[in-house]
N, C-alpha and C. Protein backbone atom coordinates (compact mmCIF):
# COMPACT_ATOMS: atom_id res chain seq x y z
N UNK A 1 0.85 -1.18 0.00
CA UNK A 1 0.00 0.00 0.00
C UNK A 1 0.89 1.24 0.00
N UNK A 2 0.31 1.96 -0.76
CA UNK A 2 1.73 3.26 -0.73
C UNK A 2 0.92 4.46 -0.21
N UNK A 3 1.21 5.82 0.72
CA UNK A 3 0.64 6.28 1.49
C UNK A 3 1.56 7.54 0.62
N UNK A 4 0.43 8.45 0.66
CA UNK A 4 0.42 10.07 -0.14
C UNK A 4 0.99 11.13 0.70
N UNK A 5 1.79 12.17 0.89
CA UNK A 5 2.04 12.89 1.91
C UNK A 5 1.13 13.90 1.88
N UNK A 6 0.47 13.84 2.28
CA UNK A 6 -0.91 15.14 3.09
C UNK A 6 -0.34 16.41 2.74
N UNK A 7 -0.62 17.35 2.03
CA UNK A 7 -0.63 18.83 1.53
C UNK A 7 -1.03 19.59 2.88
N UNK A 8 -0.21 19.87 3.92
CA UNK A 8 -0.99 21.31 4.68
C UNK A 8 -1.31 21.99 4.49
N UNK A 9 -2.33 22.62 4.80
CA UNK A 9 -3.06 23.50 4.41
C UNK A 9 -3.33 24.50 5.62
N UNK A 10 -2.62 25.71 5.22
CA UNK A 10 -1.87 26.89 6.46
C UNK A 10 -3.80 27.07 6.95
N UNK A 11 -4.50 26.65 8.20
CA UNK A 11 -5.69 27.25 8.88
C UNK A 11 -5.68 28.42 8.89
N UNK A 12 -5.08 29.61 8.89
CA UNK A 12 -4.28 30.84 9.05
C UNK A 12 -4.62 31.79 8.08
N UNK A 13 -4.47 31.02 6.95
CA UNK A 13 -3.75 31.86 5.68
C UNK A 13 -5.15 32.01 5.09
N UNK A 14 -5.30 33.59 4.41
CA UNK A 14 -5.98 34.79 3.83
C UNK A 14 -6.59 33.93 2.49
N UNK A 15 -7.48 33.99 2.35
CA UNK A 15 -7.64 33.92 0.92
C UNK A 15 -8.27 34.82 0.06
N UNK A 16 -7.88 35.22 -0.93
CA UNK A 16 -8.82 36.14 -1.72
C UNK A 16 -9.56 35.72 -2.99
N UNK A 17 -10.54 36.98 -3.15
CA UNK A 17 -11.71 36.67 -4.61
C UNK A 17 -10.50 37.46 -5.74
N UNK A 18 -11.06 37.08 -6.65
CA UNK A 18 -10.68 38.35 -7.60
C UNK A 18 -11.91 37.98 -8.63
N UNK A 19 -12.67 39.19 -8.71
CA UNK A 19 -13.80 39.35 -10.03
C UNK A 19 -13.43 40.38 -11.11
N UNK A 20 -13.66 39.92 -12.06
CA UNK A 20 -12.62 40.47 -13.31
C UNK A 20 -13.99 41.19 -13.81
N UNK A 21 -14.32 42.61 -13.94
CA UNK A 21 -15.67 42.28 -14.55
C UNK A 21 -15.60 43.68 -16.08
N UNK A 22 -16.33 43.34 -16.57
CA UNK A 22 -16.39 44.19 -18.12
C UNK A 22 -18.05 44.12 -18.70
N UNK A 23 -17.74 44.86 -19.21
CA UNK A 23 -19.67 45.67 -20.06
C UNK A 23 -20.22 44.31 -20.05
N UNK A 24 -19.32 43.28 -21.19
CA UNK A 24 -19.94 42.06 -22.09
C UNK A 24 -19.80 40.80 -21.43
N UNK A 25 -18.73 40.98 -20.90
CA UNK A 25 -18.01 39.62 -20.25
C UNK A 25 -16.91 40.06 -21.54
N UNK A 26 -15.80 38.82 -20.54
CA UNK A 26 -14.25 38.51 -21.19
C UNK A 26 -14.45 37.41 -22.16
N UNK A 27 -13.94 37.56 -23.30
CA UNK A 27 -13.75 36.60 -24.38
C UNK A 27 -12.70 35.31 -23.90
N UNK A 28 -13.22 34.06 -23.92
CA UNK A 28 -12.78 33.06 -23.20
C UNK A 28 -10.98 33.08 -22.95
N UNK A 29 -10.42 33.64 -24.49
CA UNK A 29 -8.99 33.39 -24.21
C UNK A 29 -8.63 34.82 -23.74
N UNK A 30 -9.32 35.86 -23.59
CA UNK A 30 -8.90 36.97 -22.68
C UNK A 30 -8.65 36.64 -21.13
N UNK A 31 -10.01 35.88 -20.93
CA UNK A 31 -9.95 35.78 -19.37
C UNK A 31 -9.09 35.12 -18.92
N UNK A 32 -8.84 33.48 -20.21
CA UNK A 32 -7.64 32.65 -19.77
C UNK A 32 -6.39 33.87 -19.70
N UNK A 33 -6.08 34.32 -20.29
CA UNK A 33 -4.54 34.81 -20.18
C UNK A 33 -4.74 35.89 -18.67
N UNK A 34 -5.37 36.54 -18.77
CA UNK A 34 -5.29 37.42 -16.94
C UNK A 34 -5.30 36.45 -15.77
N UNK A 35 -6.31 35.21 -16.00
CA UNK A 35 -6.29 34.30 -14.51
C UNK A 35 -4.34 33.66 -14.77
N UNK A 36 -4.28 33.31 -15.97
CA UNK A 36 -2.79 32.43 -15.91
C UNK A 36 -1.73 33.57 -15.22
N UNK A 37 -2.06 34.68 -16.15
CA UNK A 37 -0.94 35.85 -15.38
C UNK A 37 -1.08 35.76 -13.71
N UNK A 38 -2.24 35.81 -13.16
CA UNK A 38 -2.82 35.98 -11.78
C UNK A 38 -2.18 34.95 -10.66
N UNK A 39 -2.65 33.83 -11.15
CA UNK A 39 -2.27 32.51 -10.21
C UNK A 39 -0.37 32.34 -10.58
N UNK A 40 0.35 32.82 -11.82
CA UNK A 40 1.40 32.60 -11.54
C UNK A 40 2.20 33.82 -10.51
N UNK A 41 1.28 34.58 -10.74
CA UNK A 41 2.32 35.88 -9.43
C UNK A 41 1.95 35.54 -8.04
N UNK A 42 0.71 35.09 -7.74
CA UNK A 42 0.01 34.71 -6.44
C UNK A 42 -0.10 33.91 -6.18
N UNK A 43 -0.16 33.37 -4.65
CA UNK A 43 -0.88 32.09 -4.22
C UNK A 43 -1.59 32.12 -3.01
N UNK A 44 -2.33 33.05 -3.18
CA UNK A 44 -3.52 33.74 -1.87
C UNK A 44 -4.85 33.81 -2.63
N UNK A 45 -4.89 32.90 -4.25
CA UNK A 45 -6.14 33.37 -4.81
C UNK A 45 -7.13 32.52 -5.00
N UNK A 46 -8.63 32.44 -3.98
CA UNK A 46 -9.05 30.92 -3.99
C UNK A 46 -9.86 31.29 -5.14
N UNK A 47 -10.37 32.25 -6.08
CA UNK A 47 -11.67 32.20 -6.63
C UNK A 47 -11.45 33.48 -7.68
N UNK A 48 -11.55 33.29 -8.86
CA UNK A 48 -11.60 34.32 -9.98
C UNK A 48 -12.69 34.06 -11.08
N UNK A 49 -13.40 34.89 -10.72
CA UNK A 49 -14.79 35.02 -11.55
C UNK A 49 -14.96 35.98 -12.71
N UNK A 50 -15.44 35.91 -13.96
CA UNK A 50 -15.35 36.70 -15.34
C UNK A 50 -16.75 37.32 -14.76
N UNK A 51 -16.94 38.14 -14.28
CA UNK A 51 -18.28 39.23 -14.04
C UNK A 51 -18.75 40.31 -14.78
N UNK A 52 -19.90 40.31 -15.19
CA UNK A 52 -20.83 41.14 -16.43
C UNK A 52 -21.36 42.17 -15.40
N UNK A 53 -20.62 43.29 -16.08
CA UNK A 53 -21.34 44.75 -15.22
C UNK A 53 -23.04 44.60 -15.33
N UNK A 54 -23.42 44.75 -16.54
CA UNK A 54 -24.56 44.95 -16.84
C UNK A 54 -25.62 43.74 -15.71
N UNK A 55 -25.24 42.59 -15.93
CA UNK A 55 -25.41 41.42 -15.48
C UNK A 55 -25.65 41.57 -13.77
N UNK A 56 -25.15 42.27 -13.45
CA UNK A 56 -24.91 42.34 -11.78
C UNK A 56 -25.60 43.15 -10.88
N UNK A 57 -26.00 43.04 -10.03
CA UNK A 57 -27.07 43.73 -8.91
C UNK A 57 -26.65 45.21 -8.84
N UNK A 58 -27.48 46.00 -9.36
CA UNK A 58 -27.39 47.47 -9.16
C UNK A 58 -26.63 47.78 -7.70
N UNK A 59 -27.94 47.30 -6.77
CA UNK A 59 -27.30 47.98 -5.25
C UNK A 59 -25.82 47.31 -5.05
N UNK A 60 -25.50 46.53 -5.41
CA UNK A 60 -24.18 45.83 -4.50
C UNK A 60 -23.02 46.82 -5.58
N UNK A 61 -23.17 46.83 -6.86
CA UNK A 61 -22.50 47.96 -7.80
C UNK A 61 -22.59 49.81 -7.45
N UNK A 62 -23.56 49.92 -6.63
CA UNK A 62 -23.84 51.23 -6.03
C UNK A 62 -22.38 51.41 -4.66
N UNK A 63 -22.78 50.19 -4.16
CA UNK A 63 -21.98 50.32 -3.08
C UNK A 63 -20.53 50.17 -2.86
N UNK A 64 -20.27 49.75 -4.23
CA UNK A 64 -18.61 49.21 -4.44
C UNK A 64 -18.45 50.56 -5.19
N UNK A 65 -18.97 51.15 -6.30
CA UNK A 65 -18.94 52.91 -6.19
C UNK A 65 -18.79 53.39 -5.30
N UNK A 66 -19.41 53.18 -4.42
CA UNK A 66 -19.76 54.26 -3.62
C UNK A 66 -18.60 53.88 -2.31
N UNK A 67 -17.87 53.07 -2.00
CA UNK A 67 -16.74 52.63 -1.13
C UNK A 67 -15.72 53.20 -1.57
N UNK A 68 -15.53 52.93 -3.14
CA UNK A 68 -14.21 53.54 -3.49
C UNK A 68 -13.95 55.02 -4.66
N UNK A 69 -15.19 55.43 -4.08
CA UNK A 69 -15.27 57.29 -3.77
C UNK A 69 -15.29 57.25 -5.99
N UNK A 70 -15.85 56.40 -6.48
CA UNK A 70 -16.77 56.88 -7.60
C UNK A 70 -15.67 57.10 -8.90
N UNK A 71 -14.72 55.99 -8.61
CA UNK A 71 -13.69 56.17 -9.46
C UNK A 71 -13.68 55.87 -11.43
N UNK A 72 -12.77 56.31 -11.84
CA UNK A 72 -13.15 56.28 -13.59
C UNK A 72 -11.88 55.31 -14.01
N UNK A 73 -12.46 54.14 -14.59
CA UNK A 73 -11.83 53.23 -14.16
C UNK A 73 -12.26 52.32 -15.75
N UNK A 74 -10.79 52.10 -16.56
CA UNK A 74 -10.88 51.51 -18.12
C UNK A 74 -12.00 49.76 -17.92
N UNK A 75 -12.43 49.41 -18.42
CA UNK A 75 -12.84 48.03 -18.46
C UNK A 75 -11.44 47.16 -18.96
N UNK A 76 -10.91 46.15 -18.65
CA UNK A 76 -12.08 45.52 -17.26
C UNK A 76 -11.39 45.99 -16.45
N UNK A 77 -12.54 45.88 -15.30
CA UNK A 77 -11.97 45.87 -13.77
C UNK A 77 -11.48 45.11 -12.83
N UNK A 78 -10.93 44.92 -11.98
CA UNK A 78 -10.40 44.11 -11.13
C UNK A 78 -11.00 44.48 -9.78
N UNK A 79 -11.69 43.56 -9.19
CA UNK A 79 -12.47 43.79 -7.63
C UNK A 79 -12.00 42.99 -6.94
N UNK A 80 -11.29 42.60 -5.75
CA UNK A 80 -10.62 42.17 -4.88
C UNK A 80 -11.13 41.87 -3.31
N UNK A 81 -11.88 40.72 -3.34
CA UNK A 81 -11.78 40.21 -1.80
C UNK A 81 -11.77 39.68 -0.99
N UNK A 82 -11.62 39.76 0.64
CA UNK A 82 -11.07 38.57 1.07
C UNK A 82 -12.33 37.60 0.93
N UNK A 83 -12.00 36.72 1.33
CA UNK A 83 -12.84 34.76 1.24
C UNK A 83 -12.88 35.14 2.82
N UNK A 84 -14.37 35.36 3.02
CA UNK A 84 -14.81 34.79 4.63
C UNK A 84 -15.50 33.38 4.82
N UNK A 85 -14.85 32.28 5.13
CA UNK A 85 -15.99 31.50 5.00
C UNK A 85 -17.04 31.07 5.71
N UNK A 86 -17.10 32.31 6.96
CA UNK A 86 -18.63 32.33 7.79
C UNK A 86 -19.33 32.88 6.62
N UNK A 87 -19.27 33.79 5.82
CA UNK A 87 -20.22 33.94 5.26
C UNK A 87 -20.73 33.08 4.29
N UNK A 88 -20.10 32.63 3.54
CA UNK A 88 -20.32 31.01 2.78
C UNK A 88 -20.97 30.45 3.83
N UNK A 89 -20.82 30.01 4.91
CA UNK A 89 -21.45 29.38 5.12
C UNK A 89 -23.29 30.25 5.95
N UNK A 90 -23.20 31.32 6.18
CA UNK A 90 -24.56 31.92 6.35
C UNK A 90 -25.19 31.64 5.25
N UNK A 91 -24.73 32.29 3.77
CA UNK A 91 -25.27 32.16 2.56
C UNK A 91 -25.91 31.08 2.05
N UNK A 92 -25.23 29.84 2.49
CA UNK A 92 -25.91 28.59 2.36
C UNK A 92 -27.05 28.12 3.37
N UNK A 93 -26.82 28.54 4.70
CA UNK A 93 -27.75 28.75 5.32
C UNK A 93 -29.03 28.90 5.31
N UNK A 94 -29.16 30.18 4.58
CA UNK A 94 -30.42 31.27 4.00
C UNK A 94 -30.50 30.33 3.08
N UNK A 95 -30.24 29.83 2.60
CA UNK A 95 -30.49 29.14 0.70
C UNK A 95 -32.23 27.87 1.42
N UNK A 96 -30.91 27.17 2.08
CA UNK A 96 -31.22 26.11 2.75
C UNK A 96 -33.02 26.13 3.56
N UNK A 97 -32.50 27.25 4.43
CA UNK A 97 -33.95 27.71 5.26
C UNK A 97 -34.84 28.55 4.51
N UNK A 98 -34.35 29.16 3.36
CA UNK A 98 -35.48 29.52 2.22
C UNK A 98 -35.92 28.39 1.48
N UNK A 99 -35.43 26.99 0.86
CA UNK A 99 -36.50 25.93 0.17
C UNK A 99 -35.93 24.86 1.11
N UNK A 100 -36.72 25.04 2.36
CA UNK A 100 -36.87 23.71 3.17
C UNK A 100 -37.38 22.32 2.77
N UNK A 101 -38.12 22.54 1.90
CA UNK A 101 -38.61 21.29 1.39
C UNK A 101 -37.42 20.82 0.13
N UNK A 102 -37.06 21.70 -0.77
CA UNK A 102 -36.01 21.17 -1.54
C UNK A 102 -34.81 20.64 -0.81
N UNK A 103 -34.66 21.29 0.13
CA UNK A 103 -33.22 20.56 1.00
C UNK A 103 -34.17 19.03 1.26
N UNK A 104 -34.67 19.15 2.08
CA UNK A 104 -35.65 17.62 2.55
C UNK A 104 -35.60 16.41 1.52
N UNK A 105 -35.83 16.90 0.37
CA UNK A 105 -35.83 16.00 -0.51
C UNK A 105 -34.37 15.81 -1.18
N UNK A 106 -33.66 16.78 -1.23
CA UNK A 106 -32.67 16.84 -1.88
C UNK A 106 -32.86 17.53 -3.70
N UNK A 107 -33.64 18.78 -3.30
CA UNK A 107 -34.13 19.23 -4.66
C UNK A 107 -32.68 20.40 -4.88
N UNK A 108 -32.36 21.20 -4.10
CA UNK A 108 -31.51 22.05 -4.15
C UNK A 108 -30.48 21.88 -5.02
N UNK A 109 -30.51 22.54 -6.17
CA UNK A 109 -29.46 22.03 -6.94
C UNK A 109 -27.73 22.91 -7.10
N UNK A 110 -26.92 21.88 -7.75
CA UNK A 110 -25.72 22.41 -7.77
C UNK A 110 -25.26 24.24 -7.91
N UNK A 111 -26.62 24.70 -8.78
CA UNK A 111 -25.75 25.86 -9.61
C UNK A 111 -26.86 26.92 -7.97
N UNK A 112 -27.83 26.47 -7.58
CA UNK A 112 -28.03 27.46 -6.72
C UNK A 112 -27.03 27.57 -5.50
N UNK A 113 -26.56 26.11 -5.31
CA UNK A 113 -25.46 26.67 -4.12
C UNK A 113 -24.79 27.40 -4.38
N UNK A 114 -23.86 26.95 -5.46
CA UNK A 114 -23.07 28.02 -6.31
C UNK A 114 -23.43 29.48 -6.24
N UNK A 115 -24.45 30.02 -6.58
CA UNK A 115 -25.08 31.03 -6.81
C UNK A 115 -24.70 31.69 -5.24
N UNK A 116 -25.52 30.85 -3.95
CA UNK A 116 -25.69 31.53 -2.90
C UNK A 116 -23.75 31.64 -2.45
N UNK A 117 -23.00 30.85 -2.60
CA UNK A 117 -21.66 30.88 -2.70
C UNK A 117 -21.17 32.26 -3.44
N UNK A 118 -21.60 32.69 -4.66
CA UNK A 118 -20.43 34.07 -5.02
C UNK A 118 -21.58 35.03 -4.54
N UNK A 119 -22.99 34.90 -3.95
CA UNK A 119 -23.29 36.28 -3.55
C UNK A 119 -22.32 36.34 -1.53
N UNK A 120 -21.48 35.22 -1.38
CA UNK A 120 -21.51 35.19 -0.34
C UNK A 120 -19.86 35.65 -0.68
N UNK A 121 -19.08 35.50 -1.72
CA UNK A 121 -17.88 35.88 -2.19
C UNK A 121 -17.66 37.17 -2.43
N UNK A 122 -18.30 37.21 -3.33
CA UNK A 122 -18.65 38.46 -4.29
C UNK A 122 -19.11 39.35 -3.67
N UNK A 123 -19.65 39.95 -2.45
CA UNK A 123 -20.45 40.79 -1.20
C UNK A 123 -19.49 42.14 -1.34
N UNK A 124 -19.87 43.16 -2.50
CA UNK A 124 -18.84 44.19 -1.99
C UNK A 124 -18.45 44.98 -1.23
N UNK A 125 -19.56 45.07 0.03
CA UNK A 125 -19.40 45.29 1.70
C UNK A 125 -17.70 44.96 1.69
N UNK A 126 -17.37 44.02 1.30
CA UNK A 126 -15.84 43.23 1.70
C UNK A 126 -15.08 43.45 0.76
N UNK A 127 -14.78 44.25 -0.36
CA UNK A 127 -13.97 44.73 -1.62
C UNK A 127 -12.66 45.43 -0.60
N UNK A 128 -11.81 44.98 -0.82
CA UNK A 128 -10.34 45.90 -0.46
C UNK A 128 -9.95 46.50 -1.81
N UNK A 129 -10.25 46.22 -2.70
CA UNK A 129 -9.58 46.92 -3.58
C UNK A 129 -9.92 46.98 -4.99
N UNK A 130 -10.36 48.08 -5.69
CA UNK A 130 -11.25 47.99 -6.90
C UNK A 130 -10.28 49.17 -8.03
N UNK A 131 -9.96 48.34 -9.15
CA UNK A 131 -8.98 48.72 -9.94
C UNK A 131 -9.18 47.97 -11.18
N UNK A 132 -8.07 49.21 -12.15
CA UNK A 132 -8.24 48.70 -13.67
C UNK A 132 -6.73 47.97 -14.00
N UNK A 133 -5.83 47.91 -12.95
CA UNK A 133 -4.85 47.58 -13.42
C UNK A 133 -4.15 46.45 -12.22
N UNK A 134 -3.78 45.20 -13.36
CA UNK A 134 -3.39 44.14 -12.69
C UNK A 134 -2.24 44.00 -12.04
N UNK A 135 -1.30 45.06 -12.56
CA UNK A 135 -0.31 44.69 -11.50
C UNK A 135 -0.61 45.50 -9.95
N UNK A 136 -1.41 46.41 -10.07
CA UNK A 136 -1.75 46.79 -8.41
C UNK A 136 -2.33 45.51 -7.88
N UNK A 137 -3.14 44.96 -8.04
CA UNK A 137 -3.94 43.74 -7.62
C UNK A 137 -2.98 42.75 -7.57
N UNK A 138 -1.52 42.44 -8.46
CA UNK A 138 -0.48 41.44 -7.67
C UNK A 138 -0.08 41.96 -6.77
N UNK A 139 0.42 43.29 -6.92
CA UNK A 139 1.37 43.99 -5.83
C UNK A 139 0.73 43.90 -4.43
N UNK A 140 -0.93 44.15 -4.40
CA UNK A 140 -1.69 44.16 -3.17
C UNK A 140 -1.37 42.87 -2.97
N UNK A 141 -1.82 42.28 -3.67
CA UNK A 141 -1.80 40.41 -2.88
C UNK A 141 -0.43 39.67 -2.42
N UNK A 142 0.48 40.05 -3.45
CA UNK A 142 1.48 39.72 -2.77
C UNK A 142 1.99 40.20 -0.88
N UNK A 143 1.43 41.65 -1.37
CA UNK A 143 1.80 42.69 0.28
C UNK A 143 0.86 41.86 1.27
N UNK A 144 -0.51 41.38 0.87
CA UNK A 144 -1.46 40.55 1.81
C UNK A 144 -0.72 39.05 2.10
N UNK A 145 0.07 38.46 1.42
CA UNK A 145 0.63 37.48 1.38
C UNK A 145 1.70 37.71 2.41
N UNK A 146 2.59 38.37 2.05
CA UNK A 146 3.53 38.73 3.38
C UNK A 146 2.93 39.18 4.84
N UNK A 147 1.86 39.63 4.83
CA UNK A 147 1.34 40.20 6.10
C UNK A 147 1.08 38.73 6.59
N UNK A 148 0.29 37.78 5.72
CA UNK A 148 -0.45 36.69 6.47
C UNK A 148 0.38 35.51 7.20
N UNK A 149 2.25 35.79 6.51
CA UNK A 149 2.60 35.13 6.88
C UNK A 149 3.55 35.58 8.40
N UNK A 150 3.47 36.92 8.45
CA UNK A 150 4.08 37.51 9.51
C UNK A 150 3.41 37.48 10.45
N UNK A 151 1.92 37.23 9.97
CA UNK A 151 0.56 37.21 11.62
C UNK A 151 1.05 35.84 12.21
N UNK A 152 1.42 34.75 10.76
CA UNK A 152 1.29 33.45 11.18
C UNK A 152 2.80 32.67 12.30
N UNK A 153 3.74 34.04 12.01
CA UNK A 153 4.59 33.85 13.06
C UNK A 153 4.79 34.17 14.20
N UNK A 154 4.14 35.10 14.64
CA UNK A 154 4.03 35.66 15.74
C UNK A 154 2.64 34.82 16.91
């Protein structure tokens, strides 16, 4: 029997969103080339989503305006934030105790968890950082990367 060595996984360590978002959405090999650029500078990034302005909840777009003081900003954008996963798990919560009977049966399907998952990601209450340009968004994450590991020594 041959035995695998277990990947730790730092309890500690930060994770972040990144939502890429534009008028239309990203053309498939656009988006591929920014996530490849992304994940090779970082490794604090659990979740990168191609997000449609138009597509997206007025108020939660009011408020990510309205956090980072109403800025003029090229498409696409880059929105940045941390991964709480109390809230993932409230979000599923609410899902859950809103179709009680679909949970019961097991009606609840894959793409609504999902769903209640990036409104629980995606929450721009929690945006650190909303920008048109990707290397601020490495430079931040990397700087969040060093912080998380300096909390994790002390």
């Amino acid at each position: 029997m041959l035995f695998r060595k277990k990947n730790k996984v730092d309890p500690n360590k930060r994770w972040y969103s990144i939502g890429i978002m534009s008028e239309k959405g990203l053309e498939d090999n656009e988006y591929d080339t920014l996530t490849e650029k992304i994940f090779d500078k970082v490794d604090n990034v659990g979740v990168i989503a191609n997000l449609i302005r138009e597509a997206w909840d007025k108020e939660q777009m009011e408020i990510l305006e309205k956090k980072f003081d109403y800025p003029t900003l090229a498409s696409p954008v880059f929105i940045v934030s941390e991964i709480i996963p109390d809230d993932i798990k409230r979000e599923t919560k609410l899902l859950e105790k809103k179709h009680k009977w679909k949970k019961f049966f097991g009606f609840i399907s894959l793409a609504e968890y999902l769903e209640a998952e990036d409104r629980a990601i995606f929450n721009f209450n929690h945006a650190l950082l909303y920008t048109d340009s990707m290397e601020e968004v490495i430079g931040f994450l990397n700087e969040k990367s060093k912080e998380t590991v300096s909390f994790n020594l002390n």
